[in-house]
PDB file of N, CA and C in Angstrom:
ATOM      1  N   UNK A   1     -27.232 -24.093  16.324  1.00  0.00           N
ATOM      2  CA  UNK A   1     -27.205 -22.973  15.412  1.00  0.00           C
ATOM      3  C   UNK A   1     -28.307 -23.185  14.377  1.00  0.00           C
ATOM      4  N   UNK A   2     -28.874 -22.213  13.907  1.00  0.00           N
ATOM      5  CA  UNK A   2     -29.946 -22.274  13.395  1.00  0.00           C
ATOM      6  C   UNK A   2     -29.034 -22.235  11.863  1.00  0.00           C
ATOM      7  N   UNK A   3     -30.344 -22.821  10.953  1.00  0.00           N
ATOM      8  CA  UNK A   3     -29.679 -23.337   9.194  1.00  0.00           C
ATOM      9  C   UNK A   3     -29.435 -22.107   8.498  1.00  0.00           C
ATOM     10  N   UNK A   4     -30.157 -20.624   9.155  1.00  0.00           N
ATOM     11  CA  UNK A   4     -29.312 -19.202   8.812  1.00  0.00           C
ATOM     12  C   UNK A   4     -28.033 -19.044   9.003  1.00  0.00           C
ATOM     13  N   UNK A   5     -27.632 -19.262  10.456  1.00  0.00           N
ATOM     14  CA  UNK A   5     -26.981 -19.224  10.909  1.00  0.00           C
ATOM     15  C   UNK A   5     -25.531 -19.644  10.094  1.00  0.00           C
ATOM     16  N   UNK A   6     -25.991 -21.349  10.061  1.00  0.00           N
ATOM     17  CA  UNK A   6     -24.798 -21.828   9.160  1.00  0.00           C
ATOM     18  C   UNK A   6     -24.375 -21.098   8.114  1.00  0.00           C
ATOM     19  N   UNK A   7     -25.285 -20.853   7.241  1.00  0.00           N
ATOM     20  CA  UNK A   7     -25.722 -20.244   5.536  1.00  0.00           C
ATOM     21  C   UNK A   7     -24.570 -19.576   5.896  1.00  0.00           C
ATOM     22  N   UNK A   8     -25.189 -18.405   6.531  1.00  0.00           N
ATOM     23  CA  UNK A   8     -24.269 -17.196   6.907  1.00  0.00           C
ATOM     24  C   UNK A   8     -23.070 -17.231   7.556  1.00  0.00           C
ATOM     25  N   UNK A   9     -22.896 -17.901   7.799  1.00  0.00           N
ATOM     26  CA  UNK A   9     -21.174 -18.376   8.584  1.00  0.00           C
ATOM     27  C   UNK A   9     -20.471 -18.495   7.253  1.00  0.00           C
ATOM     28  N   UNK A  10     -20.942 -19.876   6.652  1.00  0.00           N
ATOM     29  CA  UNK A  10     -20.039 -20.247   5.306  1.00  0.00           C
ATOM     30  C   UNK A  10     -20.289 -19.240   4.399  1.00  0.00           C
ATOM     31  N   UNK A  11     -21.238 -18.260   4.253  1.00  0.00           N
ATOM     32  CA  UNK A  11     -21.256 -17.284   3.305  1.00  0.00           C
ATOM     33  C   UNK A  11     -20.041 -16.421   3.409  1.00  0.00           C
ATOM     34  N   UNK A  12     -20.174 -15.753   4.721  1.00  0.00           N
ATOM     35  CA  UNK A  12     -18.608 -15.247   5.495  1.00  0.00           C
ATOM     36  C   UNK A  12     -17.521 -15.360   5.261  1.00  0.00           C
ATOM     37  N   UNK A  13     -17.581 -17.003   5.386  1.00  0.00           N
ATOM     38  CA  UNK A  13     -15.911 -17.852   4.903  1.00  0.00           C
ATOM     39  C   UNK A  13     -15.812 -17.628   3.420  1.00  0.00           C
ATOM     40  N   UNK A  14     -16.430 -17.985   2.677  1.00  0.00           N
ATOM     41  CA  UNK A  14     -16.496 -17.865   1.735  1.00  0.00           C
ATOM     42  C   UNK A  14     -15.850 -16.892   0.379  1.00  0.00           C
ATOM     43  N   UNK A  15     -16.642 -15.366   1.401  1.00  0.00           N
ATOM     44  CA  UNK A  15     -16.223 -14.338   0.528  1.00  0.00           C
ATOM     45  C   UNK A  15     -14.813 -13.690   1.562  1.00  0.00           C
ATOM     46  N   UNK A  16     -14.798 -13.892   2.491  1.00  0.00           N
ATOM     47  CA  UNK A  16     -13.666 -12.980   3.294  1.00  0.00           C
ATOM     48  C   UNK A  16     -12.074 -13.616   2.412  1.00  0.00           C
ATOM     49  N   UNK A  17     -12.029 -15.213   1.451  1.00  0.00           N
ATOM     50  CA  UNK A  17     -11.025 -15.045   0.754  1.00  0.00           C
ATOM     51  C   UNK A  17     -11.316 -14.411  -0.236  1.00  0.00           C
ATOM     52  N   UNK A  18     -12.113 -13.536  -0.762  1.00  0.00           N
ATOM     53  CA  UNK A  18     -11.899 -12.581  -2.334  1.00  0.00           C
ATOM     54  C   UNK A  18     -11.707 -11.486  -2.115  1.00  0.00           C
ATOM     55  N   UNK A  19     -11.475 -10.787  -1.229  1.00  0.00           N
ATOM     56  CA  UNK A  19     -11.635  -9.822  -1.006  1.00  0.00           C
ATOM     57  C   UNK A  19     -10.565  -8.794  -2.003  1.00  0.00           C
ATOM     58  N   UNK A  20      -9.277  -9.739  -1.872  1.00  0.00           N
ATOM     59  CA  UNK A  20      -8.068  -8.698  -2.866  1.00  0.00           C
ATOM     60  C   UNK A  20      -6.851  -8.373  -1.939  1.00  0.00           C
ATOM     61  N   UNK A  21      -7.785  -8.188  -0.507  1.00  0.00           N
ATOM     62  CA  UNK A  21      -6.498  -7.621  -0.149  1.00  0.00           C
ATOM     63  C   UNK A  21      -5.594  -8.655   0.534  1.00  0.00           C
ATOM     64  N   UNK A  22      -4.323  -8.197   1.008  1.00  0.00           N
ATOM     65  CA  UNK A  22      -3.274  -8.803   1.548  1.00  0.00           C
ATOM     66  C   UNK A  22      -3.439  -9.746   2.724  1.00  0.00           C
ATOM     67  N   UNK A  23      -4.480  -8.937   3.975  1.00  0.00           N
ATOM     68  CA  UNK A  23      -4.701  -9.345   4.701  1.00  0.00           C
ATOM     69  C   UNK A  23      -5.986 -10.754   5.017  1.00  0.00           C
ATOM     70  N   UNK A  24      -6.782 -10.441   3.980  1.00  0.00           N
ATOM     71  CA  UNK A  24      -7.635 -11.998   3.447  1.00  0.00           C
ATOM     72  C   UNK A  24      -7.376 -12.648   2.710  1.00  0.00           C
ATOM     73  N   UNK A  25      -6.376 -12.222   1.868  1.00  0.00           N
ATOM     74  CA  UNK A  25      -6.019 -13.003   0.827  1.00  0.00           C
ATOM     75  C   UNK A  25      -4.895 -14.186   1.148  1.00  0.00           C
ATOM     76  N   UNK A  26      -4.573 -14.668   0.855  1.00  0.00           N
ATOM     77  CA  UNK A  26      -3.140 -15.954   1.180  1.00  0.00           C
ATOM     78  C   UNK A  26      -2.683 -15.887   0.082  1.00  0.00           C
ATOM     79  N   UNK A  27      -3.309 -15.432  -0.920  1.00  0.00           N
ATOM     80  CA  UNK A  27      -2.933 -15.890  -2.190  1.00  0.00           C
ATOM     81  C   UNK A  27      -1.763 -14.336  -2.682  1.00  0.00           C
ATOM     82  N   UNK A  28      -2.614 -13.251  -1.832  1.00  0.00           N
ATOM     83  CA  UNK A  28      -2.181 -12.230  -3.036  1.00  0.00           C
ATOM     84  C   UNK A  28      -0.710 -12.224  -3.302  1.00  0.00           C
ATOM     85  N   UNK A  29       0.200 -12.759  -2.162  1.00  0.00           N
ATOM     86  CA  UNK A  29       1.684 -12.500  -2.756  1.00  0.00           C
ATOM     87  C   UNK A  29       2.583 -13.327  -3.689  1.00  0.00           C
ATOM     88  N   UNK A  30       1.218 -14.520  -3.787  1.00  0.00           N
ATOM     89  CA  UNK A  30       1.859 -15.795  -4.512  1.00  0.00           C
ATOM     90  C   UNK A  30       2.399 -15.590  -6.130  1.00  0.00           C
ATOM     91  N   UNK A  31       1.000 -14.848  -6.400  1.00  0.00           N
ATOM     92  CA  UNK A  31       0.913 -14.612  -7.593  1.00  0.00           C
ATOM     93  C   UNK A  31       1.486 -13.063  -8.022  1.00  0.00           C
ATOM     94  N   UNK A  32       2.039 -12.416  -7.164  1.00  0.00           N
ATOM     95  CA  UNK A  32       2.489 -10.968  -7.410  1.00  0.00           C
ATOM     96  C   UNK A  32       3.846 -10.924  -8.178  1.00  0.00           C
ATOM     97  N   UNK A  33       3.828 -10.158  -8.836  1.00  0.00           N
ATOM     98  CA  UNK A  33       5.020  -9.823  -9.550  1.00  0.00           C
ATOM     99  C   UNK A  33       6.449  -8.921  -8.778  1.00  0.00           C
ATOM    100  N   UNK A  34       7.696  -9.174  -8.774  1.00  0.00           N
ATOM    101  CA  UNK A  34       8.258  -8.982  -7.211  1.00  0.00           C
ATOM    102  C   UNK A  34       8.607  -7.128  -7.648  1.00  0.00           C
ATOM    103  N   UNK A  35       8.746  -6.785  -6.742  1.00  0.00           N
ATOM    104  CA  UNK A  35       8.598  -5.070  -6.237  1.00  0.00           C
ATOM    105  C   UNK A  35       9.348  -4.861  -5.441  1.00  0.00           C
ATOM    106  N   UNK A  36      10.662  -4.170  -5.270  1.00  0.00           N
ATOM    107  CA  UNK A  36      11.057  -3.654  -4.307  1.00  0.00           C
ATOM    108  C   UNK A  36      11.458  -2.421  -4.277  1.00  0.00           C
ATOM    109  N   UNK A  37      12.280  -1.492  -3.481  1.00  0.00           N
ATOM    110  CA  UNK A  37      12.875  -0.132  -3.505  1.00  0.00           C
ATOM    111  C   UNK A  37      13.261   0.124  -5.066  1.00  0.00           C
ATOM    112  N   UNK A  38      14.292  -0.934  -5.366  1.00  0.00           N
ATOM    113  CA  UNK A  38      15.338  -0.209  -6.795  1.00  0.00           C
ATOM    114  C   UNK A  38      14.356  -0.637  -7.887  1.00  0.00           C
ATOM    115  N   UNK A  39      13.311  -1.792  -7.832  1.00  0.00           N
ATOM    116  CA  UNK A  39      12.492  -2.449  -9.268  1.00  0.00           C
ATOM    117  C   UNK A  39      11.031  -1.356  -9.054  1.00  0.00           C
ATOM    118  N   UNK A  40      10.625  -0.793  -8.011  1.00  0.00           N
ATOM    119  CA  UNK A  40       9.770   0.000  -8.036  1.00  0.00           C
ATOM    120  C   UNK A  40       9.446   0.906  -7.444  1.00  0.00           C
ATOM    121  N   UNK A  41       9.804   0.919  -6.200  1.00  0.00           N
ATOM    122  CA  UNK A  41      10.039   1.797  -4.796  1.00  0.00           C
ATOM    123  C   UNK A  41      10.552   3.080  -4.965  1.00  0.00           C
ATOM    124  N   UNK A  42      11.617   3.088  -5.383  1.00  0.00           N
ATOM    125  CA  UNK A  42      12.200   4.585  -5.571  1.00  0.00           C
ATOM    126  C   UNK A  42      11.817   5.404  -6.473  1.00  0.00           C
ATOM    127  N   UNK A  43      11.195   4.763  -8.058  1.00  0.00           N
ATOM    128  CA  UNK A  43      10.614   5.427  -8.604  1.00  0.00           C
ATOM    129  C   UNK A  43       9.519   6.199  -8.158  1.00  0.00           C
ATOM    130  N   UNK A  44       8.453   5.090  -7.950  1.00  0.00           N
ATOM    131  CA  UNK A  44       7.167   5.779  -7.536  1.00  0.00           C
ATOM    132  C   UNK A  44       7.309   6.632  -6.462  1.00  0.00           C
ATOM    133  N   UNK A  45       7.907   6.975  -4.849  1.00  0.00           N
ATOM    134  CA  UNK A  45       7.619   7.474  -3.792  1.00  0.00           C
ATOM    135  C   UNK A  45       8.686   8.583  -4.417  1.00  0.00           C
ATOM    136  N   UNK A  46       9.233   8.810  -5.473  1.00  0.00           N
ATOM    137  CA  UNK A  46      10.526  10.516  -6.122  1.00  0.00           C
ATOM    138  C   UNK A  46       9.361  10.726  -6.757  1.00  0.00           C
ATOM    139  N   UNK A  47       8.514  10.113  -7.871  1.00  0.00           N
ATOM    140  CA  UNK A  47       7.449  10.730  -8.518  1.00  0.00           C
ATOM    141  C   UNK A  47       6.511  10.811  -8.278  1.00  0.00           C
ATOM    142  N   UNK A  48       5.706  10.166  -6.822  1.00  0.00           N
ATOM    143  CA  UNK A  48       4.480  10.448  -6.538  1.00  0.00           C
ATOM    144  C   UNK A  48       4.163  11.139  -4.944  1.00  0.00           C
ATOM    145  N   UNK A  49       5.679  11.065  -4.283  1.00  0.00           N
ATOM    146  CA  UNK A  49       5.709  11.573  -2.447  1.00  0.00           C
ATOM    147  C   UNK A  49       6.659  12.417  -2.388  1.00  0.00           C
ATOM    148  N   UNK A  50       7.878  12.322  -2.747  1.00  0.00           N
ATOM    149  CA  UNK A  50       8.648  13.404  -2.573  1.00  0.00           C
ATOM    150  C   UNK A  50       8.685  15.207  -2.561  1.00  0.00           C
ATOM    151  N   UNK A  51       7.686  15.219  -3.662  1.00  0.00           N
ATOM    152  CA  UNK A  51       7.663  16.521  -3.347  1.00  0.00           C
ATOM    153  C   UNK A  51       7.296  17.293  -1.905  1.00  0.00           C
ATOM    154  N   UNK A  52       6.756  16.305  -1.201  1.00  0.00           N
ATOM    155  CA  UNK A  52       6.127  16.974   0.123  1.00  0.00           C
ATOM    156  C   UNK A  52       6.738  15.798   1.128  1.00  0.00           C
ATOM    157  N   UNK A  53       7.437  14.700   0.841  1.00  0.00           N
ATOM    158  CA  UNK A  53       7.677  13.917   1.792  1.00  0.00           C
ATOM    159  C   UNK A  53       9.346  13.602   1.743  1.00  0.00           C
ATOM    160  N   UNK A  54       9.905  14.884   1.550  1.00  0.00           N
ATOM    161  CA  UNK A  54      11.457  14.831   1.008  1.00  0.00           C
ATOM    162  C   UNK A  54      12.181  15.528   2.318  1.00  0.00           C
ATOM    163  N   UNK A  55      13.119  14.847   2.791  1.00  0.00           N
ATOM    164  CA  UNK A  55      13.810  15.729   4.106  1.00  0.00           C
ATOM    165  C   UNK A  55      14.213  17.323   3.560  1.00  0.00           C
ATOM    166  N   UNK A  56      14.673  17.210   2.036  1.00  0.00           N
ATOM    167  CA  UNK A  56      14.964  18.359   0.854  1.00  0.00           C
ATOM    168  C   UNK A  56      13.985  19.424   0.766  1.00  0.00           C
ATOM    169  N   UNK A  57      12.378  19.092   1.131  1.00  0.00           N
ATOM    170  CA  UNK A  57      11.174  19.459   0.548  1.00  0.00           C
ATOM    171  C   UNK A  57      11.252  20.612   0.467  1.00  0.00           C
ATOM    172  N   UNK A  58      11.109  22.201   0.523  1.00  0.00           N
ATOM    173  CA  UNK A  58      10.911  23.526   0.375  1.00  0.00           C
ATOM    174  C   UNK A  58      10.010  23.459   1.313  1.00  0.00           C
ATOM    175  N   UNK A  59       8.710  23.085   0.108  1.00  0.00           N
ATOM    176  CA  UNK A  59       7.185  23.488   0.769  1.00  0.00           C
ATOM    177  C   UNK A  59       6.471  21.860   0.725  1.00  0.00           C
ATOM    178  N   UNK A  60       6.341  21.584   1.926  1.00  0.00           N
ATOM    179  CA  UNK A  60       6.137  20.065   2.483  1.00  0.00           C
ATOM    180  C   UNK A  60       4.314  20.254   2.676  1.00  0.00           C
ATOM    181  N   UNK A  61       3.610  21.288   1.895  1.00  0.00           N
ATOM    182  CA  UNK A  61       2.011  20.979   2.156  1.00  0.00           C
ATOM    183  C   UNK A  61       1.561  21.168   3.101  1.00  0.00           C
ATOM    184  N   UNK A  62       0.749  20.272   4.075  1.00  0.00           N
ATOM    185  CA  UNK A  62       0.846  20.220   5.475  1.00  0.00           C
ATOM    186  C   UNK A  62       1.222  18.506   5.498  1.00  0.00           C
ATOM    187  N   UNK A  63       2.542  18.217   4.697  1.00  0.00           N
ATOM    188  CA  UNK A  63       2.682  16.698   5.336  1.00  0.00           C
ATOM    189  C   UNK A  63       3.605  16.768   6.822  1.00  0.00           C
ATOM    190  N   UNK A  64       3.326  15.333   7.578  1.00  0.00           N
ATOM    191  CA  UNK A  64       4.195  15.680   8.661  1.00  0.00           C
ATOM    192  C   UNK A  64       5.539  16.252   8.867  1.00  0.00           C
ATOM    193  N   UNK A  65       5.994  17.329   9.506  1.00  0.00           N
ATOM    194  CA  UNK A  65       7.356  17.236   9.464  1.00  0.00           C
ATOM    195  C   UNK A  65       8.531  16.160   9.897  1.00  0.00           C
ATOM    196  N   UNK A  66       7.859  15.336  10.924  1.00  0.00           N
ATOM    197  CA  UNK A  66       8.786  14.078  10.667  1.00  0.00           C
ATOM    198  C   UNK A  66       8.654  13.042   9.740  1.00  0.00           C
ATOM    199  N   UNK A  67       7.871  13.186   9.329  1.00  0.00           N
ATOM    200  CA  UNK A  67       7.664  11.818   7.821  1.00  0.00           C
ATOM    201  C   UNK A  67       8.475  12.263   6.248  1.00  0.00           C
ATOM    202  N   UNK A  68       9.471  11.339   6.869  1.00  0.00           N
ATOM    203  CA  UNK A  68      10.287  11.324   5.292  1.00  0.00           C
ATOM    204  C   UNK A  68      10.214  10.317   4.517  1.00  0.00           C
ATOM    205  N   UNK A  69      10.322  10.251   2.907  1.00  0.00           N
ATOM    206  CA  UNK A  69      10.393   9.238   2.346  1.00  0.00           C
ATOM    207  C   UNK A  69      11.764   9.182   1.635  1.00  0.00           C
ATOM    208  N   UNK A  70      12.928   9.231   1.997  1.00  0.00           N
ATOM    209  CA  UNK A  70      14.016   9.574   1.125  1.00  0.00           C
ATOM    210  C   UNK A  70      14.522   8.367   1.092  1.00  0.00           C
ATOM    211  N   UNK A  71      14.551   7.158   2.122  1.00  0.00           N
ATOM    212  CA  UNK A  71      14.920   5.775   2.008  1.00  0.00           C
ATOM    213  C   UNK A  71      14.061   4.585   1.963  1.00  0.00           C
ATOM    214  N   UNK A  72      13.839   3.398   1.633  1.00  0.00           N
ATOM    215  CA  UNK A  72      13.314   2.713   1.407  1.00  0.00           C
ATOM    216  C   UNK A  72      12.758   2.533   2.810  1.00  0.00           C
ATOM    217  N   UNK A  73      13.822   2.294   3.753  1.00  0.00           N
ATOM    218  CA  UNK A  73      13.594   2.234   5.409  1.00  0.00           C
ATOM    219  C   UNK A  73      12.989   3.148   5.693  1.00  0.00           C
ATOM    220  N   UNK A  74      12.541   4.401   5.028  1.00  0.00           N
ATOM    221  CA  UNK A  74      12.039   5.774   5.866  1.00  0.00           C
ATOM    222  C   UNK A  74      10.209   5.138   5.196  1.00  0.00           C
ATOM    223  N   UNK A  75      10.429   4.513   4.194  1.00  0.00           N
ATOM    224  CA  UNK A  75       8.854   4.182   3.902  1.00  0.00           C
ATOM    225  C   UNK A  75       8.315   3.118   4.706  1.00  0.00           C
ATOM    226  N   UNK A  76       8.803   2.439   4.719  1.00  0.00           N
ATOM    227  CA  UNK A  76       8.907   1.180   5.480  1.00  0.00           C
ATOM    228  C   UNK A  76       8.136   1.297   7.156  1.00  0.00           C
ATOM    229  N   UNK A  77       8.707   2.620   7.477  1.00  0.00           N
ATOM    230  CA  UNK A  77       9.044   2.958   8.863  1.00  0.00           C
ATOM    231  C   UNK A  77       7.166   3.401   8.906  1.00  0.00           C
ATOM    232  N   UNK A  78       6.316   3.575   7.777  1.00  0.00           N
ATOM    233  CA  UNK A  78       5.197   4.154   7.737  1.00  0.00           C
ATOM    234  C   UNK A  78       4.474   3.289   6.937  1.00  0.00           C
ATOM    235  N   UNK A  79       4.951   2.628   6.537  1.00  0.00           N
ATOM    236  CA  UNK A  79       4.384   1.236   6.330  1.00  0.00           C
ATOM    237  C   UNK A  79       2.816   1.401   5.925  1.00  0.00           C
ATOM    238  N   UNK A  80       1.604   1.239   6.992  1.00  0.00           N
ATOM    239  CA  UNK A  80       0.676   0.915   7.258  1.00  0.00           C
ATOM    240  C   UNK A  80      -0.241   1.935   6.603  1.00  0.00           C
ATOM    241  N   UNK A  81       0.573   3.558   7.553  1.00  0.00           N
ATOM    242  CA  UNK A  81      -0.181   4.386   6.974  1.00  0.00           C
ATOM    243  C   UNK A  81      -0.093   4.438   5.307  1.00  0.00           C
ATOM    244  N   UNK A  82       0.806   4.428   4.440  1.00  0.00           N
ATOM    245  CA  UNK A  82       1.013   4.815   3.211  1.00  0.00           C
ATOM    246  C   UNK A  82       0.477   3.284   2.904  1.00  0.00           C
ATOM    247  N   UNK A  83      -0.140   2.365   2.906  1.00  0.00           N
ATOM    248  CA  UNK A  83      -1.039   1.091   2.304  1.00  0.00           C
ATOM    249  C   UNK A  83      -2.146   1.646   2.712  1.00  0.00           C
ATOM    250  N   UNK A  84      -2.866   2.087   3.811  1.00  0.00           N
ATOM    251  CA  UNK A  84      -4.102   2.693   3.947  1.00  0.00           C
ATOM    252  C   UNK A  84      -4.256   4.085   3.098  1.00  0.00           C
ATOM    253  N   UNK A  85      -3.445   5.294   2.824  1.00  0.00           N
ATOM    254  CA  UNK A  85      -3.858   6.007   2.291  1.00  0.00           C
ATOM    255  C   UNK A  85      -2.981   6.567   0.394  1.00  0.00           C
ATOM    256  N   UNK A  86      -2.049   5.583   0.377  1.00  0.00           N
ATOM    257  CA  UNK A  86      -1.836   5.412  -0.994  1.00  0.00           C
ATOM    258  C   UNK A  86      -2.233   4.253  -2.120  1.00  0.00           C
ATOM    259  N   UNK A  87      -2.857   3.203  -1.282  1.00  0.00           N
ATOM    260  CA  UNK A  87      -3.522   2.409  -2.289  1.00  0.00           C
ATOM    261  C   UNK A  87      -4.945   1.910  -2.377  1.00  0.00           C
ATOM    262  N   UNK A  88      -5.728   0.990  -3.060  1.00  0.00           N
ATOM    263  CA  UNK A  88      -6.972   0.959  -2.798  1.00  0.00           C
ATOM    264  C   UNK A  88      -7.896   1.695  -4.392  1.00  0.00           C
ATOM    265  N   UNK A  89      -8.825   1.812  -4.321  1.00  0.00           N
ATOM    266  CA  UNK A  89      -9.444   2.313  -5.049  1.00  0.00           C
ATOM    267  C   UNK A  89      -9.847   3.773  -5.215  1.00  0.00           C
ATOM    268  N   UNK A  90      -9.810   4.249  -4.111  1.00  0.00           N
ATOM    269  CA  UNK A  90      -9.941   5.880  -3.994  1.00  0.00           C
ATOM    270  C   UNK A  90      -9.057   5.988  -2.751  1.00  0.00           C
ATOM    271  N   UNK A  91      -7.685   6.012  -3.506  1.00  0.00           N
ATOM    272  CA  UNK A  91      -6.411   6.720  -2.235  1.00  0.00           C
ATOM    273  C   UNK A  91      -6.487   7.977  -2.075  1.00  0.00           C
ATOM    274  N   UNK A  92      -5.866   8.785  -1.155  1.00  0.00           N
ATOM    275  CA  UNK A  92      -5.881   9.965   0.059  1.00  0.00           C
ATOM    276  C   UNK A  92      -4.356  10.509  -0.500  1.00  0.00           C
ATOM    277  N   UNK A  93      -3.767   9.649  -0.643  1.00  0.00           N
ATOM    278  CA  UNK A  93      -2.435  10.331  -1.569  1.00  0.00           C
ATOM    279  C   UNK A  93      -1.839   9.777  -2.855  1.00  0.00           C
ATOM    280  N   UNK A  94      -1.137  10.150  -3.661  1.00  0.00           N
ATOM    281  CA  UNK A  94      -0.886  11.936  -2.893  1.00  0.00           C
ATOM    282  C   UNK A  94      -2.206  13.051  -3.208  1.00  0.00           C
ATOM    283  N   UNK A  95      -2.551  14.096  -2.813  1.00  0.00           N
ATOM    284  CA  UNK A  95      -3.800  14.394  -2.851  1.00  0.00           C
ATOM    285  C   UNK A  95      -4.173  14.689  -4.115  1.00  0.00           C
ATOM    286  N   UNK A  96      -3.416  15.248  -4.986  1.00  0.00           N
ATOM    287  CA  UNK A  96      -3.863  15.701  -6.218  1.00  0.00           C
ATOM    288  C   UNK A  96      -4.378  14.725  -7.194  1.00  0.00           C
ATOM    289  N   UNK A  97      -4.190  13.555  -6.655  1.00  0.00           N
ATOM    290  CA  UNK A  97      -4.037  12.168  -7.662  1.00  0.00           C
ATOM    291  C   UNK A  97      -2.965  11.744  -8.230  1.00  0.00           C
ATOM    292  N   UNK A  98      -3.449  10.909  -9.151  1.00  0.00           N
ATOM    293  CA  UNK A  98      -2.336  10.739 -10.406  1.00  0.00           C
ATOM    294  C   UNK A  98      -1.668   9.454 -10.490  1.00  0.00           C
ATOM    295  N   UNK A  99      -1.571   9.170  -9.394  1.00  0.00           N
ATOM    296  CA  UNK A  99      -1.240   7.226  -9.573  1.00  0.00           C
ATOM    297  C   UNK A  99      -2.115   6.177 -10.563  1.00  0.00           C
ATOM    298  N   UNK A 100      -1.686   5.277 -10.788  1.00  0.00           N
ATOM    299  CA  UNK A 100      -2.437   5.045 -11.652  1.00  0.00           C
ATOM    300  C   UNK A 100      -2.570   3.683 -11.304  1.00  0.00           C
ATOM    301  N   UNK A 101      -3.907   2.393 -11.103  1.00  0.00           N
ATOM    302  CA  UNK A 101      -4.028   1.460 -10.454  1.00  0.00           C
ATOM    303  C   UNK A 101      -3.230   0.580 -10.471  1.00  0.00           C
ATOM    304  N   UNK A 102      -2.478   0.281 -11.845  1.00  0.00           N
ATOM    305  CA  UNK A 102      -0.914  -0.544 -11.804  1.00  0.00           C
ATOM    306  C   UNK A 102      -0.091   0.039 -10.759  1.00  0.00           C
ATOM    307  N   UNK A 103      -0.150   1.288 -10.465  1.00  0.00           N
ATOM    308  CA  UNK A 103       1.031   1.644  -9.482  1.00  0.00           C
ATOM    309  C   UNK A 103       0.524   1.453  -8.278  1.00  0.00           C
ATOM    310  N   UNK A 104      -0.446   1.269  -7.876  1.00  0.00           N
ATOM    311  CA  UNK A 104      -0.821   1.229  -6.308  1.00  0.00           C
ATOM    312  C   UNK A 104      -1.296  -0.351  -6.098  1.00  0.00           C
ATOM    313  N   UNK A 105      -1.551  -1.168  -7.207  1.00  0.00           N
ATOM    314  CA  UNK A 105      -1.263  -2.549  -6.907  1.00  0.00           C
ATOM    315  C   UNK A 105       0.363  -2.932  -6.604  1.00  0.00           C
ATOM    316  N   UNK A 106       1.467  -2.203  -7.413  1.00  0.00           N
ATOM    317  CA  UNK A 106       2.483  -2.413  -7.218  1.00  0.00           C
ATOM    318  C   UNK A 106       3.695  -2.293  -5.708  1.00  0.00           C
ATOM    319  N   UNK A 107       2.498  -1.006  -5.331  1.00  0.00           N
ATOM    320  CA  UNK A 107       3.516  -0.279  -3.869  1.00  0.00           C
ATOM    321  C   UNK A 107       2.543  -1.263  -2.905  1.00  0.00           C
ATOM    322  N   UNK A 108       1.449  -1.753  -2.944  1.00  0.00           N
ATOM    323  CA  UNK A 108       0.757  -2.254  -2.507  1.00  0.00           C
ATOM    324  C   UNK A 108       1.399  -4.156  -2.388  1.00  0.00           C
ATOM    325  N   UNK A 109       2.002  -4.320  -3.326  1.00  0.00           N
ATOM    326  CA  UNK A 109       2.568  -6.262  -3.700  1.00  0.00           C
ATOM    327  C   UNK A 109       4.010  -5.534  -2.873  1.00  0.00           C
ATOM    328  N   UNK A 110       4.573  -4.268  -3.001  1.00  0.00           N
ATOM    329  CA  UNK A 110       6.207  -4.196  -2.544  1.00  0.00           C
ATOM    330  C   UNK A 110       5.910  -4.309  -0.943  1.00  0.00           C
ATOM    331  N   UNK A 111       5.201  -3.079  -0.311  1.00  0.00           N
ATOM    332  CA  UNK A 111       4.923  -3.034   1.124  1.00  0.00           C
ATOM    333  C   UNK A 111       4.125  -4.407   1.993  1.00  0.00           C
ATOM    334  N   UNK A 112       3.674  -5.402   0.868  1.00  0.00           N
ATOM    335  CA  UNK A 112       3.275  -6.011   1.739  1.00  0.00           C
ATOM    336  C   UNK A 112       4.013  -7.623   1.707  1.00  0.00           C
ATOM    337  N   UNK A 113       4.546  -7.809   0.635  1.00  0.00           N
ATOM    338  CA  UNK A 113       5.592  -8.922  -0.180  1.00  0.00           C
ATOM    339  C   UNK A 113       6.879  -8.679   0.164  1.00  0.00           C
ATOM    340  N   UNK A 114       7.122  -7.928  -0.046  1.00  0.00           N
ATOM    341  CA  UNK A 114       8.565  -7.555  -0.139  1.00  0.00           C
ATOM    342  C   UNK A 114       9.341  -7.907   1.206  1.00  0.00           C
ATOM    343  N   UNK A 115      10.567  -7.656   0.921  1.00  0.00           N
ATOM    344  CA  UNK A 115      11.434  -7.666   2.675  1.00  0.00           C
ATOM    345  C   UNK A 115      11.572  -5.861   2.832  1.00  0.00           C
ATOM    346  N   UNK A 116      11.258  -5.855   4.431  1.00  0.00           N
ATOM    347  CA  UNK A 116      11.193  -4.760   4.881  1.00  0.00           C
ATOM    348  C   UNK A 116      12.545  -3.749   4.327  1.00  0.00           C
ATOM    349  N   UNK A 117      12.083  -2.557   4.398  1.00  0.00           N
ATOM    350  CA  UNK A 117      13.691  -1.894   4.442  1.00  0.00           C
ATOM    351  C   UNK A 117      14.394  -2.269   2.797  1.00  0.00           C
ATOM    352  N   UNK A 118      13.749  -2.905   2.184  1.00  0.00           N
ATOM    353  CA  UNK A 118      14.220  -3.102   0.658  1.00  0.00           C
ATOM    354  C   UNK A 118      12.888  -2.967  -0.418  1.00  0.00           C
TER     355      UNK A 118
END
């Protein structure tokens, strides 16, 4: 391997632990503050998803008609998608905005820390 080569390998290693997120990180759940359905969960997904992600909903937007968030297990069950498009730096939901980066580090430490289904 050429002495680029190396550079760039360990450069790689290097930064792929800072990244922040869950999945490079080892660290991020160590240090997280704990999150679940009743300490944060239910608040945020009644005040920031429900209106369009409520089995209750009226007028559901165009969210899926099978995607509910009414139980901790019903978020759970979507897991992946709602960490890809409710947290991060420029999230996709809910569309209007309004979360605020404490809250999407938080649903972000619950969905990925937490025990499933709680």
């Amino acid at each position: 391997m050429r002495w680029w080569g190396v550079a760039g390998f360990i450069a790689v290693l290097s930064l792929s632990g800072c990244t922040g997120t869950p999945a490079e990180d080892s660290n991020f759940c160590a240090g997280a503050p704990p999150a679940d359905w009743q300490t944060f969960g239910h608040g945020f997904v009644t005040q920031n998803c429900e209106t369009c992600h409520s089995s209750t909903s009226e007028n559901r937007e165009s969210a899926p008609s099978y995607v509910f968030f009414d139980t901790a297990e019903e978020v759970w069950t979507y897991k992946d998608a709602v960490l890809t498009k409710a947290t991060g730096d420029s999230p996709t939901m809910p569309p209007l905005g309004g979360t605020t980066a404490d809250d999407r580090y938080l649903l972000q430490v619950w969905l990925t820390c937490g025990v499933e289904g709680q």
